[in-house]
N, C-alpha and C. Protein backbone atom coordinates (compact mmCIF):
# COMPACT_ATOMS: atom_id res chain seq x y z
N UNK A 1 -4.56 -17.67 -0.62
CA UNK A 1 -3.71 -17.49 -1.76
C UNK A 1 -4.18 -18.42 -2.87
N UNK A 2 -4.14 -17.84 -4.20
CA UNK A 2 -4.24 -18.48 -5.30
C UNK A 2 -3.26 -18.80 -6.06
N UNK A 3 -3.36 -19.51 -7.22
CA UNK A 3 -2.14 -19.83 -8.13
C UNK A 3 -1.22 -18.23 -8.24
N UNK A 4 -1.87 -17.55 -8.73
CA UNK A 4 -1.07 -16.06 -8.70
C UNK A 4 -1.82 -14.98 -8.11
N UNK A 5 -2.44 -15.20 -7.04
CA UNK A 5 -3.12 -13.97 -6.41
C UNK A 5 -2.75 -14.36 -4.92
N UNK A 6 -2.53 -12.89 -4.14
CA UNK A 6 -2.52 -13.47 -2.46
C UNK A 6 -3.89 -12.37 -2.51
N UNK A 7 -4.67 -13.26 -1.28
CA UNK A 7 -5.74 -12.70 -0.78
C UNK A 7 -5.38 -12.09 0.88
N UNK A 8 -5.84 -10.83 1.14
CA UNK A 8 -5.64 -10.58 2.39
C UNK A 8 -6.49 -11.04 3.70
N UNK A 9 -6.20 -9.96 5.11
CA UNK A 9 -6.50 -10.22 6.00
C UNK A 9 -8.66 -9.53 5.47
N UNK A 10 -8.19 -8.45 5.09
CA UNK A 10 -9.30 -7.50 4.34
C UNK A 10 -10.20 -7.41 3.58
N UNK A 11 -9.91 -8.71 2.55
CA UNK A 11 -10.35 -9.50 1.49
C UNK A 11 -10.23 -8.81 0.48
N UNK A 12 -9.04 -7.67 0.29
CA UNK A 12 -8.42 -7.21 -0.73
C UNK A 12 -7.37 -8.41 -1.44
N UNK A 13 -6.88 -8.53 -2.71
CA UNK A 13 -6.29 -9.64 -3.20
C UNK A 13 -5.55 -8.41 -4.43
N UNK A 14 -3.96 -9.11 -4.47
CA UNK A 14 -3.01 -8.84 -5.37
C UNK A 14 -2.16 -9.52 -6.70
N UNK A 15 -2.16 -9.27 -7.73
CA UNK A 15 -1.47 -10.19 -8.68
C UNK A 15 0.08 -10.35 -7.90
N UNK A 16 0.35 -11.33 -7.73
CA UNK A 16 1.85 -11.44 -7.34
C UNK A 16 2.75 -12.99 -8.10
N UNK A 17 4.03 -12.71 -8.39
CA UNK A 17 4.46 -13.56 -9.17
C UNK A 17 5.41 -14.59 -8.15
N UNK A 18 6.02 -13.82 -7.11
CA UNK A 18 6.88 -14.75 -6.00
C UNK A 18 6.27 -14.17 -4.73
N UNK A 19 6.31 -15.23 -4.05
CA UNK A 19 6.20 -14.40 -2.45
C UNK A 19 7.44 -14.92 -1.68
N UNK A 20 8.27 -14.34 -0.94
CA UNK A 20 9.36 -14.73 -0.94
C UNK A 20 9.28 -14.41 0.80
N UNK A 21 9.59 -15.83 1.48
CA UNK A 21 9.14 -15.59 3.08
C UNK A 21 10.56 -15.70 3.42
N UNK A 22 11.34 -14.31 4.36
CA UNK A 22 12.63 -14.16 4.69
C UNK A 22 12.71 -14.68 6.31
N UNK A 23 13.62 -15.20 6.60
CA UNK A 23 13.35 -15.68 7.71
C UNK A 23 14.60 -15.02 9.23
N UNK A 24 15.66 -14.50 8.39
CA UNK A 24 16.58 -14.33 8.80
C UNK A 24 17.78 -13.42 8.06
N UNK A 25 18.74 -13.38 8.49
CA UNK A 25 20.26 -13.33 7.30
C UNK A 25 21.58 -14.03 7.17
N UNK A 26 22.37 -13.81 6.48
CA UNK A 26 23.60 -14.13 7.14
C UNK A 26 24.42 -12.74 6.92
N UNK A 27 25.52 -12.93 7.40
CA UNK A 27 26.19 -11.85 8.31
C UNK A 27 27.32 -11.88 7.35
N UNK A 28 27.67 -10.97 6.27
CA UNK A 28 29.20 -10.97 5.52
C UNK A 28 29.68 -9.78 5.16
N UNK A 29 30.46 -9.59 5.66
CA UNK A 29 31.55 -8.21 5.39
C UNK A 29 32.40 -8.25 4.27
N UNK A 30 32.60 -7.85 2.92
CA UNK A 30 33.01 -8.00 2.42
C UNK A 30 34.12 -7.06 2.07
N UNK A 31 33.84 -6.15 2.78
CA UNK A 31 34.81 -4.83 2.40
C UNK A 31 35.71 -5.00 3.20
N UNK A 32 35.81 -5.54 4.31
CA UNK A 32 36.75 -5.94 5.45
C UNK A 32 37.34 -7.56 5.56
N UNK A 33 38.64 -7.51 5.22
CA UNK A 33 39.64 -8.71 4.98
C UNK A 33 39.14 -9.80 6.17
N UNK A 34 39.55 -10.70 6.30
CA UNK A 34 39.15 -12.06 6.97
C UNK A 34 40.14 -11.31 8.13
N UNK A 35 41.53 -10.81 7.87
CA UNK A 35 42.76 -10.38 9.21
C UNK A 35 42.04 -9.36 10.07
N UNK A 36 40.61 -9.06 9.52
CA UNK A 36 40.38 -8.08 10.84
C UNK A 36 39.24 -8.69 11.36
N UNK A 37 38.25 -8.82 10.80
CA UNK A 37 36.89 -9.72 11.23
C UNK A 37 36.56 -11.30 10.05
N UNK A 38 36.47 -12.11 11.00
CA UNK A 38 36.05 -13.69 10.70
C UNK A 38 34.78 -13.80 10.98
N UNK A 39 33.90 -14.33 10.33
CA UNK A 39 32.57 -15.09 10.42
C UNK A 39 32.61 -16.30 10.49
N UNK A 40 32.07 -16.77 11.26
CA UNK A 40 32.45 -18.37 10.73
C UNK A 40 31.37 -19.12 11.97
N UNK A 41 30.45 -19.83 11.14
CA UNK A 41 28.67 -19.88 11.91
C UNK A 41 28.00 -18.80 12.47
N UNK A 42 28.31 -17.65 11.93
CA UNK A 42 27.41 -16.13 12.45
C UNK A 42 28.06 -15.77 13.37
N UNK A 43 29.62 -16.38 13.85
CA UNK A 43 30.18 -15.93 14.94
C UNK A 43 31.01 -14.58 14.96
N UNK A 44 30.61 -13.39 14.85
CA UNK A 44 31.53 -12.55 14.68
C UNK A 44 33.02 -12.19 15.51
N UNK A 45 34.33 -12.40 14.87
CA UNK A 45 34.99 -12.23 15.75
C UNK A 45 36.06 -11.59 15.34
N UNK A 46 36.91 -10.66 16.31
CA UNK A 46 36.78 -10.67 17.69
C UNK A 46 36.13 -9.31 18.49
N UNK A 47 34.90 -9.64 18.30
CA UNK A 47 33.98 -8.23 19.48
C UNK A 47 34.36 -8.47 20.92
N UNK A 48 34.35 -7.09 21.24
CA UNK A 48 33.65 -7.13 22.93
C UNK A 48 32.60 -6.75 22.85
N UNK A 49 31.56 -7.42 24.00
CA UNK A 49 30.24 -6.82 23.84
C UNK A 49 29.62 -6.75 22.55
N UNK A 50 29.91 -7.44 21.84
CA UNK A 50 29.02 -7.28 20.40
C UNK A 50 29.02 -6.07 19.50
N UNK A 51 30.02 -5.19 20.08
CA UNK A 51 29.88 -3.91 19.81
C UNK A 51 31.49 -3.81 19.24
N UNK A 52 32.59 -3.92 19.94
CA UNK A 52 33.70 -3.03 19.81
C UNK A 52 34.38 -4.39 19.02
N UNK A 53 35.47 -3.91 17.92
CA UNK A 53 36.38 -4.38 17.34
C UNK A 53 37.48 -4.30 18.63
N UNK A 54 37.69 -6.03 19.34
CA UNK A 54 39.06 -5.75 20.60
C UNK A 54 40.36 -5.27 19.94
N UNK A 55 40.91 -5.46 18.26
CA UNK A 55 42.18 -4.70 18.18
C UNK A 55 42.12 -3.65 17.81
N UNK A 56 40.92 -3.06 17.03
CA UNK A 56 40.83 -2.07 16.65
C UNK A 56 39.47 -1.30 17.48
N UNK A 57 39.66 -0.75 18.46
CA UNK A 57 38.92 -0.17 19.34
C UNK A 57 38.16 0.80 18.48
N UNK A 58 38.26 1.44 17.75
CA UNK A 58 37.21 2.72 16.93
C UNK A 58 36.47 1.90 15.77
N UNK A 59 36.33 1.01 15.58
CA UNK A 59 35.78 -0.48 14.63
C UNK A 59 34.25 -0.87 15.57
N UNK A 60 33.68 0.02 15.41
CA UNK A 60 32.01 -0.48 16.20
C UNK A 60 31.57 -0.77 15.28
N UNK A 61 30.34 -1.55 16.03
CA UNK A 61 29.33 -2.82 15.19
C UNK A 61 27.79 -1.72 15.95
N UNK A 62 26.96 -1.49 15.00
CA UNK A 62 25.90 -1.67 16.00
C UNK A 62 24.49 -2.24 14.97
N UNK A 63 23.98 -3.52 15.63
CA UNK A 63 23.04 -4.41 15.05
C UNK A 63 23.72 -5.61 14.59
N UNK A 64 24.84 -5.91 15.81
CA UNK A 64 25.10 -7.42 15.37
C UNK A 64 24.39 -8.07 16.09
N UNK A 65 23.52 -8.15 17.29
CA UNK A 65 23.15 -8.75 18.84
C UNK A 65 21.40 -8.75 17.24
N UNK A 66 21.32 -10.31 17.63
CA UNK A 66 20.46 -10.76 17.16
C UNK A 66 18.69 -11.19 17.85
N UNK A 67 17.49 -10.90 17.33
CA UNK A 67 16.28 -11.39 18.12
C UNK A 67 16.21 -10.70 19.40
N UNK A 68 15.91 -9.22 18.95
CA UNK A 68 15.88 -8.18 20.38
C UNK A 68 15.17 -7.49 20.17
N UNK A 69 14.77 -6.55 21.19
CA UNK A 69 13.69 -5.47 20.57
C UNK A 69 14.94 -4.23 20.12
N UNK A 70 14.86 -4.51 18.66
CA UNK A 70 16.05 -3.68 17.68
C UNK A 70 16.09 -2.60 17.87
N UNK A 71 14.84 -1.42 17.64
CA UNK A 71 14.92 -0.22 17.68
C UNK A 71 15.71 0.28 19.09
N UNK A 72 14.69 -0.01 20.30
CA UNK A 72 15.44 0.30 21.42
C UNK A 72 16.69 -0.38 21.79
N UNK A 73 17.09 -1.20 21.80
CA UNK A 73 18.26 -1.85 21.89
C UNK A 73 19.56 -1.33 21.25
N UNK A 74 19.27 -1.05 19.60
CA UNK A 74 20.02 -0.67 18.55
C UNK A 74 20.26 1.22 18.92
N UNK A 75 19.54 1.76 19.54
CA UNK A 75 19.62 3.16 19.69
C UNK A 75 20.80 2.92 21.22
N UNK A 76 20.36 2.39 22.35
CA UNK A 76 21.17 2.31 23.45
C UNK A 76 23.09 2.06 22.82
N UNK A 77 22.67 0.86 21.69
CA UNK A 77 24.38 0.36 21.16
C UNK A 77 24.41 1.19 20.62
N UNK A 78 24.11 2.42 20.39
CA UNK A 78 24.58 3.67 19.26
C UNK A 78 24.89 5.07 20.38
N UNK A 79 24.13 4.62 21.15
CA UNK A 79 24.48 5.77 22.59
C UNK A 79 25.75 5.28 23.19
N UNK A 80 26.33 4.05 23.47
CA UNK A 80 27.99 3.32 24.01
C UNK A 80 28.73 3.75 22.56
N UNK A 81 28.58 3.80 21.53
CA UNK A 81 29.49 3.79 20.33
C UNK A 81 29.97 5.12 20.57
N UNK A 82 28.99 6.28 20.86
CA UNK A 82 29.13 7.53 20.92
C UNK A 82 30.03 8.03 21.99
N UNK A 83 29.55 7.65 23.44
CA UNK A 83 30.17 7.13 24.10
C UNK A 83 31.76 6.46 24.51
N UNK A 84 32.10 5.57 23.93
CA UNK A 84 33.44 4.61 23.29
C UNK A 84 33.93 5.87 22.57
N UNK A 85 33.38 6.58 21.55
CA UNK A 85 34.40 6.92 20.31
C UNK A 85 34.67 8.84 21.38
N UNK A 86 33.83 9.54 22.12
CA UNK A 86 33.69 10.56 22.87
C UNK A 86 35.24 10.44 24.06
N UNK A 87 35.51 8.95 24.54
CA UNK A 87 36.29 9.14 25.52
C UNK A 87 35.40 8.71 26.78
N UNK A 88 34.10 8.99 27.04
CA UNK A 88 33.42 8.61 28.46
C UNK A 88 33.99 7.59 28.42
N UNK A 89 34.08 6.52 27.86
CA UNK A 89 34.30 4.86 28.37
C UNK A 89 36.15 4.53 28.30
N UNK A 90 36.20 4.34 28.84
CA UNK A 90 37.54 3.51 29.16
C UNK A 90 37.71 1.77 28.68
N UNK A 91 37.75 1.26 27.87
CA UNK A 91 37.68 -0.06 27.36
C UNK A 91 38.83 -1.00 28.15
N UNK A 92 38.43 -2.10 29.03
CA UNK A 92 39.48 -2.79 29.47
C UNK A 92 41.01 -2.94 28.47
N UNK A 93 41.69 -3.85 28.54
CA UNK A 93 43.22 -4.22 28.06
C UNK A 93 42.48 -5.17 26.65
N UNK A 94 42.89 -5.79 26.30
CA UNK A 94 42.97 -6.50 25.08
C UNK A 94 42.29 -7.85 25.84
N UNK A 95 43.19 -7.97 26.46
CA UNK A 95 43.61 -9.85 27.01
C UNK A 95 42.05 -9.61 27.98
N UNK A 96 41.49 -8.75 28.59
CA UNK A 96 39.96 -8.56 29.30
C UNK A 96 39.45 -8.79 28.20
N UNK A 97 39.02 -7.76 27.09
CA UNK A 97 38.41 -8.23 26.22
C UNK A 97 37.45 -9.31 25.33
N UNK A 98 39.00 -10.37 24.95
CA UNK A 98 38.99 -11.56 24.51
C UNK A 98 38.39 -12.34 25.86
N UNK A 99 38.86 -12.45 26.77
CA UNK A 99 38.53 -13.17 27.81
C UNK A 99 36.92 -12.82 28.15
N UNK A 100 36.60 -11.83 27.99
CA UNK A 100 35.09 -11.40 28.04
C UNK A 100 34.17 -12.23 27.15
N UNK A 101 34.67 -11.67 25.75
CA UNK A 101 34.23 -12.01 24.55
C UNK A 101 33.76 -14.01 24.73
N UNK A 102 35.27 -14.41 25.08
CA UNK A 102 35.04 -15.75 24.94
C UNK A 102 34.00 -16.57 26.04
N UNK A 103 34.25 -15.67 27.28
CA UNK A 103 33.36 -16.32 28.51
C UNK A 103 31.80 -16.42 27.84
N UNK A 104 31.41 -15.32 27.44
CA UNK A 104 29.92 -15.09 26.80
C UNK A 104 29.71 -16.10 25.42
N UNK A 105 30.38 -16.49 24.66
CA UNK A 105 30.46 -17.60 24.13
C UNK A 105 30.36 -18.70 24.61
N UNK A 106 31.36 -19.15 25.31
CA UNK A 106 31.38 -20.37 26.07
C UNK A 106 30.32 -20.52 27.11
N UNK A 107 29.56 -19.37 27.73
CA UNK A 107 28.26 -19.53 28.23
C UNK A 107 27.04 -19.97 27.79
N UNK A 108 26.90 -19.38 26.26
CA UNK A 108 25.85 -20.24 25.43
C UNK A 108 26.07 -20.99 24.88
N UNK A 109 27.32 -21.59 24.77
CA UNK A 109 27.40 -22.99 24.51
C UNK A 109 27.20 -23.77 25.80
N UNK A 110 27.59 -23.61 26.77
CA UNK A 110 26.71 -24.38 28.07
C UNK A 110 25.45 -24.45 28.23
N UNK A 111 24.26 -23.53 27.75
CA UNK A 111 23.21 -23.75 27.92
C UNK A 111 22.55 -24.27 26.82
N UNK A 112 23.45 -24.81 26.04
CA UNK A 112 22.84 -25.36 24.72
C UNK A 112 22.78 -25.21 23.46
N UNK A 113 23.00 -23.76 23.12
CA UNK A 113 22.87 -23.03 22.02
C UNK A 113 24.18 -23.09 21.25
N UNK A 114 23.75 -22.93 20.02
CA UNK A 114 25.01 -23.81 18.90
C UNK A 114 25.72 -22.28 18.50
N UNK A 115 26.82 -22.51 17.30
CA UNK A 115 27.53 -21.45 17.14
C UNK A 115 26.85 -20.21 16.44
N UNK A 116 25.78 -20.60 16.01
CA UNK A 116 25.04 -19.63 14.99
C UNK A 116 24.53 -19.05 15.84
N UNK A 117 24.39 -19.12 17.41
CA UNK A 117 23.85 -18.22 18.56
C UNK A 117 24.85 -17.60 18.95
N UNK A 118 25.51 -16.59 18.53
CA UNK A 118 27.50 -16.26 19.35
C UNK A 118 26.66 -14.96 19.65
N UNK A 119 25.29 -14.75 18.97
CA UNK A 119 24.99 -12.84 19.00
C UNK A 119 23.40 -12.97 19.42
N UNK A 120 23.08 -14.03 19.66
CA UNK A 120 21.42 -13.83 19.82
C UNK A 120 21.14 -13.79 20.94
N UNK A 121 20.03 -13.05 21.24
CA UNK A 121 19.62 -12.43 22.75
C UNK A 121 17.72 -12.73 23.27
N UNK A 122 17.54 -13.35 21.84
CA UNK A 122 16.19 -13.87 22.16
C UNK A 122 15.52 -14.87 23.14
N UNK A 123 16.08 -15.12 24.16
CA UNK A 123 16.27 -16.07 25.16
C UNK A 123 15.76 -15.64 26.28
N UNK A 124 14.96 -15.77 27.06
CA UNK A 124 14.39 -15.30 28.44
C UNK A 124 15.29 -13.87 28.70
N UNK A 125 15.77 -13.64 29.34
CA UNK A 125 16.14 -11.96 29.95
C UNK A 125 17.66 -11.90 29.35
N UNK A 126 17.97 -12.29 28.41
CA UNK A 126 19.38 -11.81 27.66
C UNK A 126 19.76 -10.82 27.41
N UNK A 127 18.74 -10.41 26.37
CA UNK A 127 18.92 -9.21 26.17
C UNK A 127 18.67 -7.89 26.81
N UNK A 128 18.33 -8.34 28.05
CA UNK A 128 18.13 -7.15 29.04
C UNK A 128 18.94 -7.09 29.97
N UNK A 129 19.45 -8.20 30.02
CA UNK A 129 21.14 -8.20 30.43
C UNK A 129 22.05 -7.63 30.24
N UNK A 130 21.88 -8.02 28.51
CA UNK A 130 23.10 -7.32 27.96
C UNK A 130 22.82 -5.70 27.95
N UNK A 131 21.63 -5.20 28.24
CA UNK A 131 21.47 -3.28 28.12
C UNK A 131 21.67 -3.38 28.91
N UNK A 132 21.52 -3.59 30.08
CA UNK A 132 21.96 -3.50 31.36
C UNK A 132 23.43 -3.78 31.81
N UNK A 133 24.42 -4.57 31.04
CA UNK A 133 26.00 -4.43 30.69
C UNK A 133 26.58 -3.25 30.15
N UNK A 134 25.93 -2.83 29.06
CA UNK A 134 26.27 -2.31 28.50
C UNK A 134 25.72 -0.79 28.76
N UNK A 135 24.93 -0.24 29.41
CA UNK A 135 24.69 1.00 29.79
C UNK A 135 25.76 0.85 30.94
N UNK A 136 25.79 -0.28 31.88
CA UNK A 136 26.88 0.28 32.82
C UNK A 136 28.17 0.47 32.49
N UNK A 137 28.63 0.08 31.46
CA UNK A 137 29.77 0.22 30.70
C UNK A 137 29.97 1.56 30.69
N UNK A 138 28.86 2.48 29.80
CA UNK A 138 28.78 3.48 29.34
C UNK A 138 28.68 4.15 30.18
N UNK A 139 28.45 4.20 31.68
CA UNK A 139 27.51 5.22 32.32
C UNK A 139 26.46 5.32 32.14
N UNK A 140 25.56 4.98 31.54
CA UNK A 140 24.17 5.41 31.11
C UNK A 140 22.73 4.46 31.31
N UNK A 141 21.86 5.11 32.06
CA UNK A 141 20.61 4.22 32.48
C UNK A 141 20.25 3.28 31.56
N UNK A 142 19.79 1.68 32.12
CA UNK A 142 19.41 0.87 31.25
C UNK A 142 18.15 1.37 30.74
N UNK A 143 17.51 0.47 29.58
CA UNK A 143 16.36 0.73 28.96
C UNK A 143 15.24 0.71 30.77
N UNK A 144 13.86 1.66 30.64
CA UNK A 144 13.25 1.23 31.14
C UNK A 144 12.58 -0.37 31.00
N UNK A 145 12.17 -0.58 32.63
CA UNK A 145 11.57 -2.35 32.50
C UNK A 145 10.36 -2.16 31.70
N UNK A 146 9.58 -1.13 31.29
CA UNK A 146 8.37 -1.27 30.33
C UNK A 146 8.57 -1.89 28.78
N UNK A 147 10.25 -1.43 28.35
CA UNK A 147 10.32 -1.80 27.03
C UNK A 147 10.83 -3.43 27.24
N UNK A 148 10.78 -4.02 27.92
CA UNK A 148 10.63 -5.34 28.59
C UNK A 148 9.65 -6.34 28.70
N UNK A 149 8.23 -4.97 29.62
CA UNK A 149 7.37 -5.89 29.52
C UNK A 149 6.65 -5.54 28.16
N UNK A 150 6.70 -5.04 27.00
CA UNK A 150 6.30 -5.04 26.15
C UNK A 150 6.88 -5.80 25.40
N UNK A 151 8.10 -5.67 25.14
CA UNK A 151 8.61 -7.19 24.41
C UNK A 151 7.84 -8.54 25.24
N UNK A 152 8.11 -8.83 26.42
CA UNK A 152 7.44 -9.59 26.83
C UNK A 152 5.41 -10.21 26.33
N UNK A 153 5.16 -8.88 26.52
CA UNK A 153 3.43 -9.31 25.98
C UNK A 153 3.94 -9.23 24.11
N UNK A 154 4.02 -8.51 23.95
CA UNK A 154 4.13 -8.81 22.14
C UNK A 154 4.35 -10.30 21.80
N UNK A 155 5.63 -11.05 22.54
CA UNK A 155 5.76 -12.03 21.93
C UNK A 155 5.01 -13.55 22.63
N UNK A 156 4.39 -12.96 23.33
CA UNK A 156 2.87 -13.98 23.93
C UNK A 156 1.78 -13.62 22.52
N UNK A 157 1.69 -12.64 22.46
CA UNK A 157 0.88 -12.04 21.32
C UNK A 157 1.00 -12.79 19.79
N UNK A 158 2.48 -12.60 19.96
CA UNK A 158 3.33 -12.89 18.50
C UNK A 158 2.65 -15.10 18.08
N UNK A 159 2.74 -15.27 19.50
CA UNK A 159 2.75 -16.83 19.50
C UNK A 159 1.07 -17.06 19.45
N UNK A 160 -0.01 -16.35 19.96
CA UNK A 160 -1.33 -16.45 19.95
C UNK A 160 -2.41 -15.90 19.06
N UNK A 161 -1.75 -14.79 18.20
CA UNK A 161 -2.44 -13.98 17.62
C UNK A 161 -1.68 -13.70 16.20
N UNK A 162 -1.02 -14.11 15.51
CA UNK A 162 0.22 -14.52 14.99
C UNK A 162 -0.02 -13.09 13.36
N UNK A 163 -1.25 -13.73 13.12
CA UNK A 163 -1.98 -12.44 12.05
C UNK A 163 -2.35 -10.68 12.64
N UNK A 164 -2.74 -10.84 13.49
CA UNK A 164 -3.05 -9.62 14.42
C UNK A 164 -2.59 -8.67 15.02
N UNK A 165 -1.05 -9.31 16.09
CA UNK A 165 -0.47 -9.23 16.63
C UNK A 165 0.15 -7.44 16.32
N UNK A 166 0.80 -7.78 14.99
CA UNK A 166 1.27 -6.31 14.90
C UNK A 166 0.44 -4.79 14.66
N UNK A 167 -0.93 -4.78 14.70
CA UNK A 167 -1.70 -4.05 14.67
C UNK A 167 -1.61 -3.11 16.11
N UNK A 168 -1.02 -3.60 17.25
CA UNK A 168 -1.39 -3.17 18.33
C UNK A 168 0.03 -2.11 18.16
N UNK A 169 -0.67 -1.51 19.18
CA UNK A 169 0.04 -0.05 19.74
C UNK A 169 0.13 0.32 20.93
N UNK A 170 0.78 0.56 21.47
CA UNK A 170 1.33 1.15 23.17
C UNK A 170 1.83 2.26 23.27
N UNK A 171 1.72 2.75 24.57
CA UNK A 171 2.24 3.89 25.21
C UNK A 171 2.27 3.84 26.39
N UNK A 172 4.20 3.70 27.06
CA UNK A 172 4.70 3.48 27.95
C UNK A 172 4.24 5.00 28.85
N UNK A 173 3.19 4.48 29.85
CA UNK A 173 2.98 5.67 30.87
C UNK A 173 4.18 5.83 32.00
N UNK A 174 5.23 5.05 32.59
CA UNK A 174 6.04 5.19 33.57
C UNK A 174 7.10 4.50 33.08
N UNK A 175 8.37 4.64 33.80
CA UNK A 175 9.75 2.97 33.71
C UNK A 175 9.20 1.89 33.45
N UNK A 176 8.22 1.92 34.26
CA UNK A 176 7.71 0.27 34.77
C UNK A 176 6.61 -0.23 33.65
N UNK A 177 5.92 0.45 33.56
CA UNK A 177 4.81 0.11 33.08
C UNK A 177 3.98 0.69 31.43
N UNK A 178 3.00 -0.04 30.57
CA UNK A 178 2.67 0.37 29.71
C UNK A 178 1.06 0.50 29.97
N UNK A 179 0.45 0.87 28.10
CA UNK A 179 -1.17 0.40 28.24
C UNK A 179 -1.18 0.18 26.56
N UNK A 180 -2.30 -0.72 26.19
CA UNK A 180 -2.43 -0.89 24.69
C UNK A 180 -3.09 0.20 24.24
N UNK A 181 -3.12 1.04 23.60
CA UNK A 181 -3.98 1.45 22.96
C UNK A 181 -4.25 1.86 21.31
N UNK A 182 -5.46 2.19 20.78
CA UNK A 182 -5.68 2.01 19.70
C UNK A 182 -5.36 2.98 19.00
């Protein structure tokens, strides 16, 4: 990069006036009063499962569960919403709920993680936990373990190859298993 030029991977180069490196978001509802949903350190509350509004049961979230593999993840929480709002699912009592809600809180605060973690799943097998909660909720098969071990190698990738990394391409041949290809 120059005073006003970025140079690429390609050794193509662009006039640019900001480069603006996003790292994250924060989370604000504005159309919805504080009496139904509170934020307060990224903590959304009061969900079950990251998904359901506990007083208002037809109030789904899907893409609050933070640092996951989004697409597949975000399609499964849109298959339970369908699901939830269809009748297949039966949603515990209120008082389950909250008590759910809060145990899974109070769990990552035991292992360390501060309040701005109330939704993140980027953590060794979390988030494959939680599809795996949450399809049984629904009835419905968890993600295959391939979209697993591909999150898995990507983000060995992500940490070693950091420029590169997203160039690659796969195709899951079985449940289990993938291959890279070009």
């Amino acid at each position: 990069m120059t005073k006003s030029r970025v140079v690429f991977l390609d050794d193509t180069e662009a006039e640019v006036d900001v480069l603006v490196f996003c790292t994250g978001f924060l989370t604000h509802f504005p159309f919805l009063s504080e009496d139904i949903v509170k934020v307060k350190s990224e903590r959304i509350t009061p969900l079950y499962k990251h998904i359901v509004h506990i007083k208002f049961s037809t109030l789904l979230f899907v893409g609050i569960p933070r640092l996951l593999s989004y697409f597949p993840q975000n399609f499964e929480i849109a298959k339970v919403v369908v699901a939830i709002l269809d009748g297949t699912v039966a949603l515990p009592p209120e008082d389950k709920m909250i008590e759910d809600a809060e145990n899974d809180f109070a769990d990552r605060k035991r292992e360390g993680l501060d309040d701005t973690k109330a939704h993140f799943m980027g953590d060794g097998d979390r988030q494959w936990r939680f599809n795996k909660d949450i399809a049984k909720m629904a009835g419905l098969d968890p993600l295959p373990t391939a979209f697993q071990r591909i999150w898995d190698y990507v983000t060995i990738q992500r940490q070693t190859k950091f420029l590169t990394f997203r160039k690659q391409n796969f195709e899951i041949t079985d449940t289990e298993t993938f291959v890279t290809i070009n």
